[in-house]
Protein backbone atom coordinates (compact mmCIF):
# COMPACT_ATOMS: atom_id res chain seq x y z
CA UNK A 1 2.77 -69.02 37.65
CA UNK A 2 0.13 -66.40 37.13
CA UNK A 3 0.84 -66.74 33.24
CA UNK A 4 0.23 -70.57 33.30
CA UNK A 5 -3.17 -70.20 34.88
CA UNK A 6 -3.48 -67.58 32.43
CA UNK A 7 -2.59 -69.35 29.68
CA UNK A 8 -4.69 -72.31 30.35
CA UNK A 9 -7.96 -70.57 30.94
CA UNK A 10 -7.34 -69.12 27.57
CA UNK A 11 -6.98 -73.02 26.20
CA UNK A 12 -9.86 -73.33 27.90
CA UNK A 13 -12.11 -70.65 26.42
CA UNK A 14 -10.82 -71.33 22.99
CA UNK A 15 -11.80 -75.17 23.23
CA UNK A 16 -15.51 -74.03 24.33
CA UNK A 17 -15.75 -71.64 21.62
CA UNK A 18 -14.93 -74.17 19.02
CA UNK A 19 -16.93 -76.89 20.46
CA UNK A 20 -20.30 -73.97 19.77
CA UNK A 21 -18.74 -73.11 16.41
CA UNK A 22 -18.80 -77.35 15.29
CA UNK A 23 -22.15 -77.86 17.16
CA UNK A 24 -23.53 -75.13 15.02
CA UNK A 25 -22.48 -76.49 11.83
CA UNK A 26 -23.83 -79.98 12.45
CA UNK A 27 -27.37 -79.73 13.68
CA UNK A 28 -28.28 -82.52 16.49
CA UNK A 29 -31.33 -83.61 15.29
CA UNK A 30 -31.72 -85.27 12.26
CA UNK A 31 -34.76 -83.85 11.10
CA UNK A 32 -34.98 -82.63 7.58
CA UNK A 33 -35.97 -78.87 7.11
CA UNK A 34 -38.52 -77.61 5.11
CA UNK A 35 -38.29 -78.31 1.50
CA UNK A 36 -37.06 -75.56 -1.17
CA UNK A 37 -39.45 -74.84 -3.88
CA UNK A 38 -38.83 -74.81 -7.51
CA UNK A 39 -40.16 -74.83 -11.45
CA UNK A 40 -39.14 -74.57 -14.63
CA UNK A 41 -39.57 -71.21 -16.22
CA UNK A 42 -43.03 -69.60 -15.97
CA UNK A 43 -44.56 -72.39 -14.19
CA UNK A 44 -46.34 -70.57 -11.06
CA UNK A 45 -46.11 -71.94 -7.26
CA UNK A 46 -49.10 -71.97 -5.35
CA UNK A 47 -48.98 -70.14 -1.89
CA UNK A 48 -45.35 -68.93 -3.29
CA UNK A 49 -44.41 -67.35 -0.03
CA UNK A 50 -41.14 -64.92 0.15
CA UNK A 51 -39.21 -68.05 1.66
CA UNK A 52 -39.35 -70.03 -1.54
CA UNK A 53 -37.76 -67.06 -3.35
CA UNK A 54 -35.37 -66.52 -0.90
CA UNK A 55 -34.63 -69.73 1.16
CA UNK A 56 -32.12 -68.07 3.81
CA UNK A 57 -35.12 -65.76 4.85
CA UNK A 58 -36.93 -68.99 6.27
CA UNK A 59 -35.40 -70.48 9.93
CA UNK A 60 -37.04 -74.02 8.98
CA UNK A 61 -35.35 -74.31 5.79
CA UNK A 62 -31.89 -76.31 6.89
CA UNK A 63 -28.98 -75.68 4.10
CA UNK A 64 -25.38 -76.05 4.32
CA UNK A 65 -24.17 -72.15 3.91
CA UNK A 66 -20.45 -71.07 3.02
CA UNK A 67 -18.14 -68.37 5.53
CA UNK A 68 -20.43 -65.62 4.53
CA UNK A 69 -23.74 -67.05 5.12
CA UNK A 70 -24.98 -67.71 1.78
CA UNK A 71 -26.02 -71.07 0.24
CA UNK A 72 -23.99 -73.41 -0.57
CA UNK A 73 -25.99 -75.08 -3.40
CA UNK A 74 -28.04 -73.79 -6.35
CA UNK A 75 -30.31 -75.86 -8.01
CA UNK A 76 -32.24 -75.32 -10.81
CA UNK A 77 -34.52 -77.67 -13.86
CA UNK A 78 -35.25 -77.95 -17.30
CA UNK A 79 -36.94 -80.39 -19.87
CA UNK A 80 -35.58 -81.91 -22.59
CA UNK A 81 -37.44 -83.16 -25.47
CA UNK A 82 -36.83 -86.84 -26.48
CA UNK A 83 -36.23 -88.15 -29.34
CA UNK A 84 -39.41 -90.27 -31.14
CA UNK A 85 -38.03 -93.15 -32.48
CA UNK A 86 -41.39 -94.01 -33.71
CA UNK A 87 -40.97 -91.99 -36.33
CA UNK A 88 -37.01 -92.64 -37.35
CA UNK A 89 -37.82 -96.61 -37.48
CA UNK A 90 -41.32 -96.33 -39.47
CA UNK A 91 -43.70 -97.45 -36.63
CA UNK A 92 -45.75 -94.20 -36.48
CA UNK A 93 -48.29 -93.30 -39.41
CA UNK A 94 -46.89 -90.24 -41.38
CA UNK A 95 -50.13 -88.26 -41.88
CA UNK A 96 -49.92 -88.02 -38.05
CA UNK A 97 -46.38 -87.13 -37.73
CA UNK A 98 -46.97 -84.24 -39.74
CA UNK A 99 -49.40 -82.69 -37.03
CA UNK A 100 -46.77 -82.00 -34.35
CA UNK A 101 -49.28 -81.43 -31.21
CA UNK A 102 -47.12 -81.04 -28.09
CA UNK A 103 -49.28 -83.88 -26.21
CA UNK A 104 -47.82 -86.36 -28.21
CA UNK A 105 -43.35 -84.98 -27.33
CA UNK A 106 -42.27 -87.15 -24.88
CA UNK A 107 -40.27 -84.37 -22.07
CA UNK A 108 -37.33 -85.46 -19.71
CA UNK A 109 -37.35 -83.40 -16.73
CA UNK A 110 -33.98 -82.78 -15.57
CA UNK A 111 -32.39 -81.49 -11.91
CA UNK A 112 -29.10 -79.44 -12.61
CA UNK A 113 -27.03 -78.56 -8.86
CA UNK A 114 -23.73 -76.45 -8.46
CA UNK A 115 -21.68 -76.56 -5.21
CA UNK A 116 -20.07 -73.45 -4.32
CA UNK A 117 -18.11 -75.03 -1.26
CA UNK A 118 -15.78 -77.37 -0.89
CA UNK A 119 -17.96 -80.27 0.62
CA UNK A 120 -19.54 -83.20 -1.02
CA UNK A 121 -23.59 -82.36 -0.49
CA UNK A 122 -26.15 -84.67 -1.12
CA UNK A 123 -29.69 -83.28 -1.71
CA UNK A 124 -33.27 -85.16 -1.98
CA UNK A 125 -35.11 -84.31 -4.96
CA UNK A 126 -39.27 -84.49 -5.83
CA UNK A 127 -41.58 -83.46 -7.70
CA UNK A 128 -43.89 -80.68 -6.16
CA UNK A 129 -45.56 -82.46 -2.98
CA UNK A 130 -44.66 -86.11 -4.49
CA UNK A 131 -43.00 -89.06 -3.06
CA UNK A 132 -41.67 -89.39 -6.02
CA UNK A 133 -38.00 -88.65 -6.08
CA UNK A 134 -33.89 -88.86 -6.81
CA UNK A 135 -31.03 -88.17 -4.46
CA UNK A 136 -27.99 -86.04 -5.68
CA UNK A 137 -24.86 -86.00 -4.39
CA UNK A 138 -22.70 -82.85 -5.49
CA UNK A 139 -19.13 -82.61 -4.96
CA UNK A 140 -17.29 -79.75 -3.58
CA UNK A 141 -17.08 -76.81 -6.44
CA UNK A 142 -19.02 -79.20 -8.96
CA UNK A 143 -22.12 -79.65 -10.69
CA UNK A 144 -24.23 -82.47 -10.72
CA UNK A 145 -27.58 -83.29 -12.94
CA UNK A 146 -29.62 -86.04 -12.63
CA UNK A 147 -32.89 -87.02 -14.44
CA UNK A 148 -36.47 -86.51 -12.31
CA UNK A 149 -38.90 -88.21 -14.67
CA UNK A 150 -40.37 -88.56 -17.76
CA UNK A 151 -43.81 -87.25 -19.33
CA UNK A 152 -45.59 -87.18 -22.20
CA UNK A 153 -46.58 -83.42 -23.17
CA UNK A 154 -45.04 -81.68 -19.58
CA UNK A 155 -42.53 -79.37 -20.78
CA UNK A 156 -42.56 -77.74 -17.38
CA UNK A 157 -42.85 -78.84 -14.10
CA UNK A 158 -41.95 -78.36 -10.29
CA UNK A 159 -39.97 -79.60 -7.99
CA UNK A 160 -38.74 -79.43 -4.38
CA UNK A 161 -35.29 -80.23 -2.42
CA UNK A 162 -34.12 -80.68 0.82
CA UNK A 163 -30.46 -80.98 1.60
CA UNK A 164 -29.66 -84.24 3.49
CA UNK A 165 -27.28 -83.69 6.69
């Protein structure tokens, strides 16, 4: 008898513990954290704190995080330079062609993610403090890219993410 009641305050425990464990993994309000800052190489980020460099430092940034705590997603940008078909089809004036000024390369700015876990995430992506944005979603031990924006002579440019929940 002893071992019954035993044995079912046990199953009792257990089932509170992993009712905490779920509750912590799925936040009950649906706010989105604060975003996660980014730029392409040697582009600077004003008021750069030592959250945007490290992102699990910061309690108001909201990421999904594998078994040992670390993020789950890495994202990271580049630009790609287009192709001028101006020039291939005879439209554009050849005396100008021939000064190659970086104003007039048309750049792609692209959003490359990689899932380390096994879930499907989806993430929210802008340009820096711009409404201006895509939405990725990134299978489980994939990578996803996706293509911000186009701009005439911005090689480099930033961005910021926040993963949806």
């Amino acid at each position: 008898m002893r071992r019954l009641v035993l044995l079912k305050l046990l199953g009792l425990l257990l089932s509170l513990v992993t009712c905490e464990v779920s509750n912590a993994q799925q936040p009950s309000d649906a706010r989105p954290g604060r975003p996660i800052e980014g730029s392409t190489g040697g582009l600077y980020l004003p008021n750069q704190s030592q959250s945007s460099v490290q992102p699990d430092l910061h309690p108001s940034i909201r990421m999904h995080k594998d078994s040992h705590g670390k993020s789950c997603v890495t994202v990271a940008a580049y630009s790609r330079q287009k192709t001028d078909f101006r020039k291939i089809f005879g439209g554009h004036d050849t005396s100008a062609s021939e000064q190659t000024d970086i104003k007039s390369k048309i750049y792609e700015h692209i959003i490359s993610a990689q899932n380390r876990c096994g879930q499907t995430i989806k993430l929210k992506v802008c340009y820096y403090e711009s409404q201006n944005c895509v939405s990725l979603d990134v299978p489980g031990y994939d990578r996803q890219e996706a293509s911000l924006g186009v701009a005439p002579g911005m090689p480099g440019f930033r961005y910021q993410y926040t993963e949806q929940f």
